[in-house]
N, C-alpha and C. Protein backbone atom coordinates (compact mmCIF):
# COMPACT_ATOMS: atom_id res chain seq x y z
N UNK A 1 45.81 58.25 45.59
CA UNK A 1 46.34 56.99 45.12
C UNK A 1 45.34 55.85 45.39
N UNK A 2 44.52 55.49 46.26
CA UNK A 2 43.86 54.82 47.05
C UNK A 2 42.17 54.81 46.39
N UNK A 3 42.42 56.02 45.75
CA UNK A 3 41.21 56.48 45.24
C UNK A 3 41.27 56.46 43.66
N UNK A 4 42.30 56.69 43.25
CA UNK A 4 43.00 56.13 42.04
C UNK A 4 42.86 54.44 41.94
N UNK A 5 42.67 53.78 42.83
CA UNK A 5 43.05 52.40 42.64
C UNK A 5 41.41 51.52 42.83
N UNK A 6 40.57 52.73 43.82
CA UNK A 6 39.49 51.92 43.65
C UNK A 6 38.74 52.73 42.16
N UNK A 7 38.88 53.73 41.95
CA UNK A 7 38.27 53.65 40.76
C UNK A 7 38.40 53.00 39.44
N UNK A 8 39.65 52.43 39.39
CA UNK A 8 40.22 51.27 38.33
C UNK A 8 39.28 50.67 38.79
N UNK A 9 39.36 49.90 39.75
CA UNK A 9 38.63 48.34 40.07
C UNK A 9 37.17 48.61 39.66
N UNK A 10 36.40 50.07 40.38
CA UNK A 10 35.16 50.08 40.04
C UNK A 10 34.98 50.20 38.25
N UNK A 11 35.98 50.30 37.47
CA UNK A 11 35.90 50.55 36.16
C UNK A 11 36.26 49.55 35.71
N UNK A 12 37.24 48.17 35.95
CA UNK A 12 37.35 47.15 35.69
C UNK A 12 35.91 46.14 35.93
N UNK A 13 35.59 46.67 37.22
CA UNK A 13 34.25 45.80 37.78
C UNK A 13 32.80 46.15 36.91
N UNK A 14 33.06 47.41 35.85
CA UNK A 14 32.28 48.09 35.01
C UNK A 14 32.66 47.50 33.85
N UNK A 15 33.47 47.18 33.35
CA UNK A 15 34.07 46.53 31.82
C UNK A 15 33.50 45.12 32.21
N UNK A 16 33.87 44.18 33.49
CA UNK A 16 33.65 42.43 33.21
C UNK A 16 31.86 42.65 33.31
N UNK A 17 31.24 43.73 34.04
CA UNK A 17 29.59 43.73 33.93
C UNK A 17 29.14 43.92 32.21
N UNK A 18 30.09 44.86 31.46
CA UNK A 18 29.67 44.60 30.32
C UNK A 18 29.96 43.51 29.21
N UNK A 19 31.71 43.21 29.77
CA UNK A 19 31.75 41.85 28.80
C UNK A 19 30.63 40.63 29.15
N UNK A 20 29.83 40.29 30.68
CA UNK A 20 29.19 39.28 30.63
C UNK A 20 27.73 39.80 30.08
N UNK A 21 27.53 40.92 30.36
CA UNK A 21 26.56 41.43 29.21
C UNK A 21 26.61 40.99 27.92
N UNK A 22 27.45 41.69 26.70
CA UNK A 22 27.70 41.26 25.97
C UNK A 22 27.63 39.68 25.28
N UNK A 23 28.36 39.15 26.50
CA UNK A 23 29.06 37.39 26.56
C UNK A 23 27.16 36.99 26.14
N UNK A 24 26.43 37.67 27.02
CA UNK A 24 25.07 36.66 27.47
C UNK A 24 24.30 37.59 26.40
N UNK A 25 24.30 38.53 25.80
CA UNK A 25 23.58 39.01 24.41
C UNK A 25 24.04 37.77 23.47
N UNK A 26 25.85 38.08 23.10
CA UNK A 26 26.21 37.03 22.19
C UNK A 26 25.43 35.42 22.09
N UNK A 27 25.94 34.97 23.19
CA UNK A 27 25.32 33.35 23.28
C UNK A 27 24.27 33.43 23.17
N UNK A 28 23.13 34.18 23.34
CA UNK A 28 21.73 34.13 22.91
C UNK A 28 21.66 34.10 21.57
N UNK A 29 21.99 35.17 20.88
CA UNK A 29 22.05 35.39 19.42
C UNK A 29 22.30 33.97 18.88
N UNK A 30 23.50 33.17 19.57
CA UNK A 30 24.01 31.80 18.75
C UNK A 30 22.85 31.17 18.79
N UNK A 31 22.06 31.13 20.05
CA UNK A 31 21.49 29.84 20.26
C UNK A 31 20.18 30.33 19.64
N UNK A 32 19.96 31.50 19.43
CA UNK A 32 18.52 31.62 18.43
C UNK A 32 18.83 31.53 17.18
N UNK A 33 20.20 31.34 16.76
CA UNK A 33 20.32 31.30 15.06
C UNK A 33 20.38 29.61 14.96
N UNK A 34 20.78 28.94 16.05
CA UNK A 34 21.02 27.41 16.29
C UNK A 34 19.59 26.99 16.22
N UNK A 35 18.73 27.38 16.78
CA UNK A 35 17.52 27.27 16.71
C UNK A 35 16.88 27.44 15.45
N UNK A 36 16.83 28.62 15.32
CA UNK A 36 16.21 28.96 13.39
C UNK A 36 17.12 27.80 12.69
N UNK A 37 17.99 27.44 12.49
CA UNK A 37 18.79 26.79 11.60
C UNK A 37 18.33 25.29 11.78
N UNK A 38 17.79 25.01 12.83
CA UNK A 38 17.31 23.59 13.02
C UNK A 38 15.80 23.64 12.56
N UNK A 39 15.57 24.63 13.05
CA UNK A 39 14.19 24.73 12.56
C UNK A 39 14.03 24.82 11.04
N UNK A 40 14.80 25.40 10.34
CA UNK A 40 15.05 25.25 9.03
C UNK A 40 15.25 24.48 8.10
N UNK A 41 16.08 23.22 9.16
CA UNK A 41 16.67 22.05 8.63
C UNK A 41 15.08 20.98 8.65
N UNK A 42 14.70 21.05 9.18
CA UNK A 42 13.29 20.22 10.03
C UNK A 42 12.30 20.47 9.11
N UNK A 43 12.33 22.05 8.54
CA UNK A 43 11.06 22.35 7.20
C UNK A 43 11.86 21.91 6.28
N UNK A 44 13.01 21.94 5.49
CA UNK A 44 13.35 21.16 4.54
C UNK A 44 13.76 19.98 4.56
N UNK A 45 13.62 19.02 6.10
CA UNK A 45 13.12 17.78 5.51
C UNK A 45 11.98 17.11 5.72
N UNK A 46 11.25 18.21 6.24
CA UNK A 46 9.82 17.60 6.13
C UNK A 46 8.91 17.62 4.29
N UNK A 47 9.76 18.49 4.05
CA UNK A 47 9.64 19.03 2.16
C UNK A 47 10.14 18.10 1.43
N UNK A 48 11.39 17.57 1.81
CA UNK A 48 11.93 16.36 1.48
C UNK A 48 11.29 15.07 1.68
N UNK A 49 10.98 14.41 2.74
CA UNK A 49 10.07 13.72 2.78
C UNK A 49 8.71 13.44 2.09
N UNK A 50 8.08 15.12 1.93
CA UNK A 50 6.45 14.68 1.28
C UNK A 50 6.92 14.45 0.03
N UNK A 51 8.26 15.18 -0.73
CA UNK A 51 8.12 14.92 -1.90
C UNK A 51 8.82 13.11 -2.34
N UNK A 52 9.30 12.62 -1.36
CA UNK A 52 9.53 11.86 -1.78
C UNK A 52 8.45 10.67 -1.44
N UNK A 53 8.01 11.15 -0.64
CA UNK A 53 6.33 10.13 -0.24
C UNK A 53 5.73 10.14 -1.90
N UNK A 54 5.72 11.52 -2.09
CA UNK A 54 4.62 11.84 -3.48
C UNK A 54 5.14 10.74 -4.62
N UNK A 55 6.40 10.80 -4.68
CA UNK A 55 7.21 10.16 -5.88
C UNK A 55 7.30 8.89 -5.31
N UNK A 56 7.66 8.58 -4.30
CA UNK A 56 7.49 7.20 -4.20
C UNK A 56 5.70 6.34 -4.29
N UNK A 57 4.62 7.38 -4.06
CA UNK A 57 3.23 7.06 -4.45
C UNK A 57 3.29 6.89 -5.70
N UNK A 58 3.29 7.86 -6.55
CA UNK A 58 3.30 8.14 -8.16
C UNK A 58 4.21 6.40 -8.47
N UNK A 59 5.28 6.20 -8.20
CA UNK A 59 6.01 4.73 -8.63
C UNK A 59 4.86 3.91 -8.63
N UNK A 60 4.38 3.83 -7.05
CA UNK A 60 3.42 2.80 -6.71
C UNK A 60 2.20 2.72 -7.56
N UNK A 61 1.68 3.68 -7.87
CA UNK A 61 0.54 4.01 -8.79
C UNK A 61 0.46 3.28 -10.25
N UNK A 62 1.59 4.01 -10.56
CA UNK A 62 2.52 3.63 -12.23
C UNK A 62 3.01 2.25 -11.96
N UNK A 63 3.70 1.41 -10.73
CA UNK A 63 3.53 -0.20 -10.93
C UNK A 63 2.00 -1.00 -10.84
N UNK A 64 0.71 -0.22 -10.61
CA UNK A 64 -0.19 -1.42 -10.17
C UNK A 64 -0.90 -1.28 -11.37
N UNK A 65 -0.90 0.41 -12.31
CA UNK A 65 -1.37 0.81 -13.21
C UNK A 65 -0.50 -0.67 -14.54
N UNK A 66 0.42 -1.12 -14.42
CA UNK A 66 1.02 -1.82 -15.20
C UNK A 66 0.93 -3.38 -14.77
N UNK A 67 0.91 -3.79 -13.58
CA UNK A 67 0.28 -4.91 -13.10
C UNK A 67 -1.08 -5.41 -13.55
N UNK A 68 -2.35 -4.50 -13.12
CA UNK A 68 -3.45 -4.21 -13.81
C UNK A 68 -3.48 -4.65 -15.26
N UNK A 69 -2.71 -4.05 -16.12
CA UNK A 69 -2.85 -4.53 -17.70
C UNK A 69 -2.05 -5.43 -17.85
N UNK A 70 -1.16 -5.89 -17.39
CA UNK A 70 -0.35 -7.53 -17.34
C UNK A 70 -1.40 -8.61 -17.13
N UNK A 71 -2.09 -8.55 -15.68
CA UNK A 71 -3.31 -9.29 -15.36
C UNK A 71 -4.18 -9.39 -16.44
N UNK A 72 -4.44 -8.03 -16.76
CA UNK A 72 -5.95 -8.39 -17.52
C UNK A 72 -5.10 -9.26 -19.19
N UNK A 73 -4.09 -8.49 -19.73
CA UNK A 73 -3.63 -9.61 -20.89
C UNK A 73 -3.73 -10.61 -20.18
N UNK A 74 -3.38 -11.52 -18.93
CA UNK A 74 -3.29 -12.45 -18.49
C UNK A 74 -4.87 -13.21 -18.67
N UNK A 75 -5.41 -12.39 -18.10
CA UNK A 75 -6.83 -12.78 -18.06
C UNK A 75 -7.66 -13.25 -19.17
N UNK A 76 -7.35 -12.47 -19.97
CA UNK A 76 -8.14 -12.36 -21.14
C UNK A 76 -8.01 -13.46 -22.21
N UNK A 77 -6.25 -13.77 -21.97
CA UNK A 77 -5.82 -14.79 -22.72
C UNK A 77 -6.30 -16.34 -22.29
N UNK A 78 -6.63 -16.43 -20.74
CA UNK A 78 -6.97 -17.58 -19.89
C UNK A 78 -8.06 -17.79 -20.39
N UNK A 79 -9.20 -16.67 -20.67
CA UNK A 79 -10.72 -16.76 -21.29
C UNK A 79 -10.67 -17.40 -21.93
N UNK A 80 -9.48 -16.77 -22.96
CA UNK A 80 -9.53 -17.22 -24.70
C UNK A 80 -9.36 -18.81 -24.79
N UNK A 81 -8.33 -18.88 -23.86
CA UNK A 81 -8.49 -20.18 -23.62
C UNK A 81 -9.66 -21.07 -23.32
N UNK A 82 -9.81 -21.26 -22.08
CA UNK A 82 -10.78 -21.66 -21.92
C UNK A 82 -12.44 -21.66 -22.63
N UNK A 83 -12.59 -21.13 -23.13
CA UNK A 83 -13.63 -20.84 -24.47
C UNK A 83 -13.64 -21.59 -25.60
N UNK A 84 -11.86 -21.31 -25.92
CA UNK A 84 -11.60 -22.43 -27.00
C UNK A 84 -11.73 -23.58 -26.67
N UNK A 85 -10.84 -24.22 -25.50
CA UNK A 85 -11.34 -25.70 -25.21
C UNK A 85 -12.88 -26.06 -24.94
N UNK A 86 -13.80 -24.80 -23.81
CA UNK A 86 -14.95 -25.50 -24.06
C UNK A 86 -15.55 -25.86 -25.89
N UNK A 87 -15.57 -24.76 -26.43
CA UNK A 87 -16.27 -25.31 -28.20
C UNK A 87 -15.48 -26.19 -28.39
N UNK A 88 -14.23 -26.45 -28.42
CA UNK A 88 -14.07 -27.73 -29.03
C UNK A 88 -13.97 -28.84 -28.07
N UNK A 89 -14.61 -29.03 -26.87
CA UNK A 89 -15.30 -30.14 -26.06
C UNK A 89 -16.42 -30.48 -26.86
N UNK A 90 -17.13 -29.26 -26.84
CA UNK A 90 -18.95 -28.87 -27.25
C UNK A 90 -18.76 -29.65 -28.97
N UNK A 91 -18.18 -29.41 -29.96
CA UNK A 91 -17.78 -29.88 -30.71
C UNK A 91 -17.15 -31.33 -30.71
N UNK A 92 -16.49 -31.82 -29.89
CA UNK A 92 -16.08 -33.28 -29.98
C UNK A 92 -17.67 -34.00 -29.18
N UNK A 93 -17.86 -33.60 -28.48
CA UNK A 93 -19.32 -34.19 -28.03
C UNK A 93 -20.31 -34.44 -28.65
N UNK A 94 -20.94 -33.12 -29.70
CA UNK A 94 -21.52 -33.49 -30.79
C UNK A 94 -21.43 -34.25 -31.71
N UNK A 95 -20.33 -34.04 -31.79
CA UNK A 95 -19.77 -35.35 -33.24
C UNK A 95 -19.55 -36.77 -32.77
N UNK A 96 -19.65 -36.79 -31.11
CA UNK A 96 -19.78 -38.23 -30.52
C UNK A 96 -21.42 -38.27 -30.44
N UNK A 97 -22.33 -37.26 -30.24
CA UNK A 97 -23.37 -37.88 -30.12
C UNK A 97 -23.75 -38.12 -31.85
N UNK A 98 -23.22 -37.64 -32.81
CA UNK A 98 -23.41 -37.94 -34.10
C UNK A 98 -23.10 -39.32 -34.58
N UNK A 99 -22.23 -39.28 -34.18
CA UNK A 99 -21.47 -40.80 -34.38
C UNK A 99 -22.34 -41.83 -33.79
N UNK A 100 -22.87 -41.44 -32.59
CA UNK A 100 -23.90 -42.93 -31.85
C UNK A 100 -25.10 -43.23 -32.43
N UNK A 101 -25.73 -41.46 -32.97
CA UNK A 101 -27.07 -41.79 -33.56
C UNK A 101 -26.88 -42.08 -34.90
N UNK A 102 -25.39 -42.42 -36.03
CA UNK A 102 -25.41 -42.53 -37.14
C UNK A 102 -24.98 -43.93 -36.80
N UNK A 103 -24.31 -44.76 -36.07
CA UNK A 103 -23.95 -45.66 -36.00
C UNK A 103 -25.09 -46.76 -35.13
């Protein structure tokens, strides 16, 4: 009976050695899939990020690419200007120095 009762215990004391076995296999397993899964999360948003770096470059590119030709119409038209008013300075001047040496 006595011997009956410690071999339960030594067989109970044999089952909780394997459930914390088990227990401490299990929780590892979690915490390496917790791991991969973060790690996973971390490469797709580092993927996320470049691509949106890329696309947010490409915007930037495509606004200065359109700035650029705004300016230069800008520019070009300021020339035009200015060109025109100088000849017709250059032109009213002449016709004043015409006027002094005809008069």
């Amino acid at each position: 009976m006595i011997k009956d009762i410690i071999e339960q215990i030594k067989e109970s004391e044999q089952k909780a050695k394997d459930i914390i076995a088990s227990s401490k296999k299990e929780s590892s397993e979690i915490i390496e899939k917790a791991y991969q899964k973060a790690n996973n999360q971390i490469h797709n948003a580092e993927i996320k990020a470049k691509r949106l770096l890329s696309e947010a470059e490409d915007r930037a590119i495509q606004d200065a690419k359109k700035e650029i030709a705004r300016l230069e119409t800008e520019y070009d038209k300021r020339i035009k200007a200015i060109r025109d008013d100088s000849r017709k300075k250059e032109e009213e001047a002449i016709q004043k120095l015409v006027n002094r040496v005809l008069d």
